[in-house]
Protein backbone atom coordinates (compact mmCIF):
# COMPACT_ATOMS: atom_id res chain seq x y z
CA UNK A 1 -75.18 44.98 10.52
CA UNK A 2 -77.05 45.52 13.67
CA UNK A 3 -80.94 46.91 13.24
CA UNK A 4 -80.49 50.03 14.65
CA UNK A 5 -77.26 50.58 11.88
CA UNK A 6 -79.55 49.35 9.30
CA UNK A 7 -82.04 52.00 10.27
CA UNK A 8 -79.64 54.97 10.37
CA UNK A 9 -77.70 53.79 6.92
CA UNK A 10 -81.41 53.24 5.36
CA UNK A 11 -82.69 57.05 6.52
CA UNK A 12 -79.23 58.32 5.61
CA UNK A 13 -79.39 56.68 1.94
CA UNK A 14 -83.42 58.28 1.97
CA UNK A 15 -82.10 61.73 2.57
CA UNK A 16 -79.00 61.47 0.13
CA UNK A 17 -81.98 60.37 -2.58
CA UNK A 18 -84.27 63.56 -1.69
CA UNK A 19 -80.76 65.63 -1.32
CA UNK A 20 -79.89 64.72 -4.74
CA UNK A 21 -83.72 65.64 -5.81
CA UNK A 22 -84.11 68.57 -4.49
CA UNK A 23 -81.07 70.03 -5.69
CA UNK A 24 -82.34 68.61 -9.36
CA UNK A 25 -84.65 71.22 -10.06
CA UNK A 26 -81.33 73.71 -10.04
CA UNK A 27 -79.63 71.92 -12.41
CA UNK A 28 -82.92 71.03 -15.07
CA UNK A 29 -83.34 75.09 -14.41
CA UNK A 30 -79.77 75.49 -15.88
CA UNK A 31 -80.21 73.16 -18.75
CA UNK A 32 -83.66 73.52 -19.89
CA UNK A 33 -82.79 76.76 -21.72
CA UNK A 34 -81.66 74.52 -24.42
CA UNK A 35 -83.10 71.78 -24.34
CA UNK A 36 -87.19 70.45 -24.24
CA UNK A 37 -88.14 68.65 -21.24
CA UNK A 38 -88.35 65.17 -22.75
CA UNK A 39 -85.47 65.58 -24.20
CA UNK A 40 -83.53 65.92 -21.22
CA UNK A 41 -85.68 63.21 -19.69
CA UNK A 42 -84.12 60.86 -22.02
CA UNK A 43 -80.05 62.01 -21.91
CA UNK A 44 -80.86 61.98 -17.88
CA UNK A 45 -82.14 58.48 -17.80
CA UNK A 46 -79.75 57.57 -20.60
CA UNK A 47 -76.62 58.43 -18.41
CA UNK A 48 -78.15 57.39 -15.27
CA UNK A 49 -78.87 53.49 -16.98
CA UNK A 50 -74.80 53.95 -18.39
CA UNK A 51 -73.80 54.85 -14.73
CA UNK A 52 -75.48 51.78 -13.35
CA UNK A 53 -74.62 49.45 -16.01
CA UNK A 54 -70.60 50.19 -15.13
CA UNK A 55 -71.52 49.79 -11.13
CA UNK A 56 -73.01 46.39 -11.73
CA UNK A 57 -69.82 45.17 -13.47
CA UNK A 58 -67.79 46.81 -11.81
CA UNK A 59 -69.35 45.13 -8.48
CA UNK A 60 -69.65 42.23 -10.59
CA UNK A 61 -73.13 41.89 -9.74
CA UNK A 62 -75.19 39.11 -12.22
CA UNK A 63 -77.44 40.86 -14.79
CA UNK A 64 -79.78 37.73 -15.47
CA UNK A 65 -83.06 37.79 -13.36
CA UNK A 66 -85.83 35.24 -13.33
CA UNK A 67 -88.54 35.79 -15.82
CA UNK A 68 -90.75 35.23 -12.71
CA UNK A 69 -90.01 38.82 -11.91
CA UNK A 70 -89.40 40.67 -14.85
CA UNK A 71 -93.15 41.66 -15.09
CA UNK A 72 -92.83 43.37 -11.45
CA UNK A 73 -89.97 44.96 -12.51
CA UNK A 74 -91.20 46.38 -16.38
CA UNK A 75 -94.36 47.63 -14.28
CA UNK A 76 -92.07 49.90 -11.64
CA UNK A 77 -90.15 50.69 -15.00
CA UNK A 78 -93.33 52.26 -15.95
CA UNK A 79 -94.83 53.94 -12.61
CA UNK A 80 -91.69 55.10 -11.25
CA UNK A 81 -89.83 56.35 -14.51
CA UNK A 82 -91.92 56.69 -17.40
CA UNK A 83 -95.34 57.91 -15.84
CA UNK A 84 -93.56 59.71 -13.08
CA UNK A 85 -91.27 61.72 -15.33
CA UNK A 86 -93.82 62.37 -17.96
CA UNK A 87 -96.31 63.64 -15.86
CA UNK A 88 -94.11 66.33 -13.80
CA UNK A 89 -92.61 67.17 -17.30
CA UNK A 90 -95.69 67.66 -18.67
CA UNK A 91 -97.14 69.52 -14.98
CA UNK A 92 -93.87 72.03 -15.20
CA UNK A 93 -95.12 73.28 -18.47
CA UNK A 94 -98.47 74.51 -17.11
CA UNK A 95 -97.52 75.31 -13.39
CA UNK A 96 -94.51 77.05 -12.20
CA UNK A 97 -91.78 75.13 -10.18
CA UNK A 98 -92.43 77.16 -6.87
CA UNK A 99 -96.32 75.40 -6.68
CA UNK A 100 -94.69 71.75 -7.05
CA UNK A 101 -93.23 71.76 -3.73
CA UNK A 102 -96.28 72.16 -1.46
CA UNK A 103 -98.06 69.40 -3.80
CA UNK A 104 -94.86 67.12 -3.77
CA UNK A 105 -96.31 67.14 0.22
CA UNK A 106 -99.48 64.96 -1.19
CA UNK A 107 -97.22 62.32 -1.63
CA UNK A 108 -96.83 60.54 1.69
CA UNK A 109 -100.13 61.81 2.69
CA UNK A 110 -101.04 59.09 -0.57
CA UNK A 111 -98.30 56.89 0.92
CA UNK A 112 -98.94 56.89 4.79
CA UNK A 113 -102.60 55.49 3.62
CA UNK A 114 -101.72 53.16 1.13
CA UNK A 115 -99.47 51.58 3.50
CA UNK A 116 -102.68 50.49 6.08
CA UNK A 117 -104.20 49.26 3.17
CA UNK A 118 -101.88 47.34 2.02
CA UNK A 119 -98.75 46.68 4.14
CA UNK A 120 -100.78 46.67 7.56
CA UNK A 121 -98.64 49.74 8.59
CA UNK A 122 -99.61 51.64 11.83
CA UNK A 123 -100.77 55.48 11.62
CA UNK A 124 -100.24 56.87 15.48
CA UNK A 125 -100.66 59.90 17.00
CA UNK A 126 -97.23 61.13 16.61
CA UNK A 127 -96.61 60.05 12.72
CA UNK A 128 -99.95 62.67 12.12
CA UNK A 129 -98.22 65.40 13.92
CA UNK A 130 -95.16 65.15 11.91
CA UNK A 131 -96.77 64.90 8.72
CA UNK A 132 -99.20 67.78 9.91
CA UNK A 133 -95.75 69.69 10.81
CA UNK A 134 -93.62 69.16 7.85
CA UNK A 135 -96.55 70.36 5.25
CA UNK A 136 -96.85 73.62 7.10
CA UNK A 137 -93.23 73.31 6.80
CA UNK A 138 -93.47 72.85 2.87
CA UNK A 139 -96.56 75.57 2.79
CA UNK A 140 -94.13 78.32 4.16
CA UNK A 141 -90.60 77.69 2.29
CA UNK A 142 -92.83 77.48 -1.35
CA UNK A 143 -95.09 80.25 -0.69
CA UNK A 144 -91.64 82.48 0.81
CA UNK A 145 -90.02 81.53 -2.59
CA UNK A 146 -92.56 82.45 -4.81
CA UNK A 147 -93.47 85.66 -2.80
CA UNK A 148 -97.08 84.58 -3.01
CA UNK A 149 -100.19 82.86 -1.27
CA UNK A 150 -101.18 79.52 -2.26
CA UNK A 151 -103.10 79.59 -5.38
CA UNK A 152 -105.91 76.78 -5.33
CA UNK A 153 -107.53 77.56 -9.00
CA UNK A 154 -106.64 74.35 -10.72
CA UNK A 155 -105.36 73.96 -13.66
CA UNK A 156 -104.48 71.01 -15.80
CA UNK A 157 -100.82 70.86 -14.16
CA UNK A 158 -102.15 70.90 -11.15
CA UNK A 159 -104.06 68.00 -11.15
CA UNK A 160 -100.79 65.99 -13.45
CA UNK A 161 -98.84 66.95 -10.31
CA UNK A 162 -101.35 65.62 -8.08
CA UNK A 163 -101.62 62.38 -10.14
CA UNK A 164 -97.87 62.35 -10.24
CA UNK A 165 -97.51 62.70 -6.42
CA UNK A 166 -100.18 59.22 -6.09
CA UNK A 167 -98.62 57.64 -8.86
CA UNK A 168 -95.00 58.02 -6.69
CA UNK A 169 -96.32 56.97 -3.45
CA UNK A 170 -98.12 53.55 -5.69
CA UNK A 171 -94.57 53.07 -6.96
CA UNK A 172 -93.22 53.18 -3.49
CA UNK A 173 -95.43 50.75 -2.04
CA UNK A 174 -95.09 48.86 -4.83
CA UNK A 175 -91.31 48.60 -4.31
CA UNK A 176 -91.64 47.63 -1.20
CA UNK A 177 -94.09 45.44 -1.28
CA UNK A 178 -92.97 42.96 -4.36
CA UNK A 179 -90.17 42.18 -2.64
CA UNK A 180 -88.06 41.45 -5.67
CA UNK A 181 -85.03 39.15 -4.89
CA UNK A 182 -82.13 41.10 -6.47
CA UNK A 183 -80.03 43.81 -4.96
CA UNK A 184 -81.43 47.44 -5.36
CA UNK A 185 -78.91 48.05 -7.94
CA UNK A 186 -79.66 45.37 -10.30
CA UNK A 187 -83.11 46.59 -10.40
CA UNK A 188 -82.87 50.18 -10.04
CA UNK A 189 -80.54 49.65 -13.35
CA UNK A 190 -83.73 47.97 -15.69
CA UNK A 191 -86.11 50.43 -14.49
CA UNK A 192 -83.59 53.47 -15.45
CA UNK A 193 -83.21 51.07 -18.85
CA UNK A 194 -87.20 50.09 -19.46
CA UNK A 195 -87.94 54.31 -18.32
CA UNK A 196 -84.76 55.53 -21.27
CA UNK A 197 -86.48 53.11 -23.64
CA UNK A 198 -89.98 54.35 -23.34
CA UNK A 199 -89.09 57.67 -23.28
CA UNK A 200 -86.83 57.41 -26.16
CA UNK A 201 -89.55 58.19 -28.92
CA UNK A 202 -89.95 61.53 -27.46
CA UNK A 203 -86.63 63.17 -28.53
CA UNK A 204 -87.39 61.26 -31.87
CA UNK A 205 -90.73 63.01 -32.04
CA UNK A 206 -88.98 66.50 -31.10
CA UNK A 207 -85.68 65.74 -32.95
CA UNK A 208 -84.18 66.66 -29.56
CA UNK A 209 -80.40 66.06 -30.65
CA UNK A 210 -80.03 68.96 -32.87
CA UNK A 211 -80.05 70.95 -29.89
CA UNK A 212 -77.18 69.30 -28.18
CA UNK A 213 -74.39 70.86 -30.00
CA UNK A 214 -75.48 74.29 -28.54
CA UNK A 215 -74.52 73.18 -24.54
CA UNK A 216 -71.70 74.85 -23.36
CA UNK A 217 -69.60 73.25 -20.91
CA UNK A 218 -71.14 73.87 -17.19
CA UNK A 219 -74.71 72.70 -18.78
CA UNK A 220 -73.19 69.76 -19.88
CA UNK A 221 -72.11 69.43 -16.12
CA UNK A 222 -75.57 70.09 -14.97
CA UNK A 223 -76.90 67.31 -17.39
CA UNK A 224 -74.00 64.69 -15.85
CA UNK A 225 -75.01 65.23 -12.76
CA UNK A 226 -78.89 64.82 -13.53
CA UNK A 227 -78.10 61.84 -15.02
CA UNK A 228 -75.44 60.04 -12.63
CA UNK A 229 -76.71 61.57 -8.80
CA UNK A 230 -80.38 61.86 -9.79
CA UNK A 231 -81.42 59.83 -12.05
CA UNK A 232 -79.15 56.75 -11.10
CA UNK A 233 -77.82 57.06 -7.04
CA UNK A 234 -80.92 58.58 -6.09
CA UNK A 235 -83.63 55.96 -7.14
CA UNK A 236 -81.07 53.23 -6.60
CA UNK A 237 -80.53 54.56 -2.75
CA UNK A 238 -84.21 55.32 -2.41
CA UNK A 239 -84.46 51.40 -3.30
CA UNK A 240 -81.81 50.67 -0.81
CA UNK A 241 -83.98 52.60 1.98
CA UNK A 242 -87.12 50.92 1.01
CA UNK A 243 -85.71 47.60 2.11
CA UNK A 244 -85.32 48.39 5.66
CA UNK A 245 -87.51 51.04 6.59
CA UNK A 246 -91.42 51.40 6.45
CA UNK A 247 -92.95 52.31 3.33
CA UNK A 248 -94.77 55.47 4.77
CA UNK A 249 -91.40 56.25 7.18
CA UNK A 250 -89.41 56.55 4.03
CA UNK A 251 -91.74 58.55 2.07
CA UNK A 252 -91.72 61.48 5.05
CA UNK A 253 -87.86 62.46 4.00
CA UNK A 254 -89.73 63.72 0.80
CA UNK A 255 -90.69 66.97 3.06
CA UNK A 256 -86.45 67.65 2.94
CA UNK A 257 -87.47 68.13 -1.05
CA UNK A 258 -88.17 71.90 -0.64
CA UNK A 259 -85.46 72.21 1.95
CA UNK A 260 -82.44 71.11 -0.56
CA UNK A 261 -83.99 73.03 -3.53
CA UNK A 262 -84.17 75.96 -1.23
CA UNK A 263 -80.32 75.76 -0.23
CA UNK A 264 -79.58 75.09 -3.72
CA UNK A 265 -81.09 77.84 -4.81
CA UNK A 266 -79.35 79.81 -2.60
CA UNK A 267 -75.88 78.65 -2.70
CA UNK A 268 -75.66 78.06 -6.46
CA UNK A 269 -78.15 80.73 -7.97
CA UNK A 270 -77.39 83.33 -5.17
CA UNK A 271 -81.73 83.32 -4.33
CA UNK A 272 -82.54 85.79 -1.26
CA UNK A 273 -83.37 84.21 2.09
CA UNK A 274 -86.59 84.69 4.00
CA UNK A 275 -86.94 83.73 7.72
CA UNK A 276 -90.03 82.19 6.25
CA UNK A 277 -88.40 80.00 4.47
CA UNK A 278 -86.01 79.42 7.32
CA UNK A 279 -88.97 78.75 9.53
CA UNK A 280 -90.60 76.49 7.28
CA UNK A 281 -86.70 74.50 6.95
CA UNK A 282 -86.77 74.07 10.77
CA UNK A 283 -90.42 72.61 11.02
CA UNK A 284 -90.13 70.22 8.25
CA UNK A 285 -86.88 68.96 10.07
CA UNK A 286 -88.83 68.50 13.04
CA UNK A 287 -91.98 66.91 11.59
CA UNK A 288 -89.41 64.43 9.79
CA UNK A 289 -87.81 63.61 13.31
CA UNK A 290 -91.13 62.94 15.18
CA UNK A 291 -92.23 60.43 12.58
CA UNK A 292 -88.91 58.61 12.37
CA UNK A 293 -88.87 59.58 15.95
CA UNK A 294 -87.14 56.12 17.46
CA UNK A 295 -83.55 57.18 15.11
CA UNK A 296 -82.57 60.32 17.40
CA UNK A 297 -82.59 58.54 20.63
CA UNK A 298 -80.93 55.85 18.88
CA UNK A 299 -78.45 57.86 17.46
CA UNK A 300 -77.85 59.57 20.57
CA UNK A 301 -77.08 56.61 22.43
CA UNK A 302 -74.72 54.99 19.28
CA UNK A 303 -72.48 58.57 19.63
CA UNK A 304 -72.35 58.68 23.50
CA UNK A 305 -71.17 54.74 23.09
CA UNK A 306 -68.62 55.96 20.36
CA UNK A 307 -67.07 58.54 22.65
């Protein structure tokens, strides 16, 4: 595969990872009724490991992997599915979903400078406007859905959230930086497996099962889905992204996070529009394009070849 292809399948597999996200907080909103957070934490990452598990053989990919690497592997386990997942758990109980998405915009702010630190990558003029661009962006669809201003008295889910938001962009560089020798599916399947495991005592704690018999049918769908598209394709295409494109570059798609759970919102739980949020859609969009500015004009020129 040419580089340019490589570049366009890698962004394409980043914004399939922060579709599938964004569209997640629908679907825990339908199931959560019934069911605690860490409960659900542990049936999503549960079905996700299954779902990755029956890839691998069915790809016929080899499970065994060098003890040289299993440490780098237990320790994204950790950062990227345990921590990760029990902090915003533990965040949503305190805060209210609407105030996650302008914080979720921390993220590659934490990412963009941990990748001059440590991966020697470049901050120029035009990656700062984008990033500058797609927060306003974020600022303007939350605020729109929440029908409020931006509350900046702190509470102890905001500052989980904000540790959540460093400890994702650590786990990114992380990813890309330990360079693991196995295909993003091998090791996106032992994180989902080392995250189910450590999570697992939770549901014992909360005796989350007896609640499973009272899921109807469409939350049962909601909790598939969590489990197969977000917690298994997602991570494992984020991965896949992660191996061709710049650490910070792949981190700006998270600004599309609002955007999906904002079309979600509308299309499945019928949510009003507001040309604020509309606005804010658009200038995220563009922010995302200026910092990954070198794929339009490359795209541009692939099509007009094509035709």
């Amino acid at each position: 595969m040419t580089p340019f292809k490589s570049k366009v399948t890698a962004s394409l597999y980043a914004t399939m990872s922060i579709s599938f996200w964004g569209v997640s907080f629908v679907s825990t909103k339908a199931v959560l009724g019934k069911l605690d957070p860490y409960t659900l934490l542990v049936l999503r990452f549960g079905i996700g490991a299954l779902f990755l598990f029956t890839l691998l053989l069915m790809k016929r990919y080899r499970l065994s992997i060098s003890l040289k690497y299993l440490p780098h592997i237990i320790v994204l386990g950790i950062l990227g599915v345990f921590v990760h997942q029990i902090l915003q758990a533990t965040a949503l109980l305190m805060i209210d979903a609407s105030s996650t998405g302008w914080l979720v915009s921390l993220s590659p702010i934490f990412t963009v400078i941990l990748s001059m630190i440590f991966l020697h990558e470049r901050m120029t003029f035009a990656r700062a406007i984008g990033m500058i661009l797609a927060i306003v962006g974020v600022v303007l669809i939350t605020t729109a859905r929440s029908g409020q201003s931006l509350q900046f008295t702190f509470n102890l889910g905001f500052i989980l959230m904000i540790i959540s938001t460093l400890n994702w962009a650590i786990y990114s560089i992380l990813l890309k930086r330990l360079q693991i020798p196995y295909p993003a599916l091998v090791v996106t399947f032992y994180m989902s497996l080392i995250g189910f495991t450590l999570i697992t005592p939770f549901i014992i704690r909360n005796k989350g099962w007896l609640s499973l018999n009272l899921l109807t049918y469409s939350e049962w769908a909601h909790l598939l889905f969590l489990g197969v598209f977000v917690s298994g394709i997602a991570y494992w295409y984020w991965g896949k992204s992660l191996e061709v494109l710049e650490a910070s570059k792949v981190s700006m798609f998270l600004y599309l996070e609002p955007l999906t759970t904002l079309l979600a919102a509308i299309t499945l739980l019928h949510e009003q529009v507001f040309v604020k949020s509309i606005a804010g859609g658009i200038i995220i969009i563009l922010g995302v394009i200026i910092v990954n500015g070198q794929i339009m004009p490359m795209l541009y020129r692939f099509f007009i070849k094509k035709a």
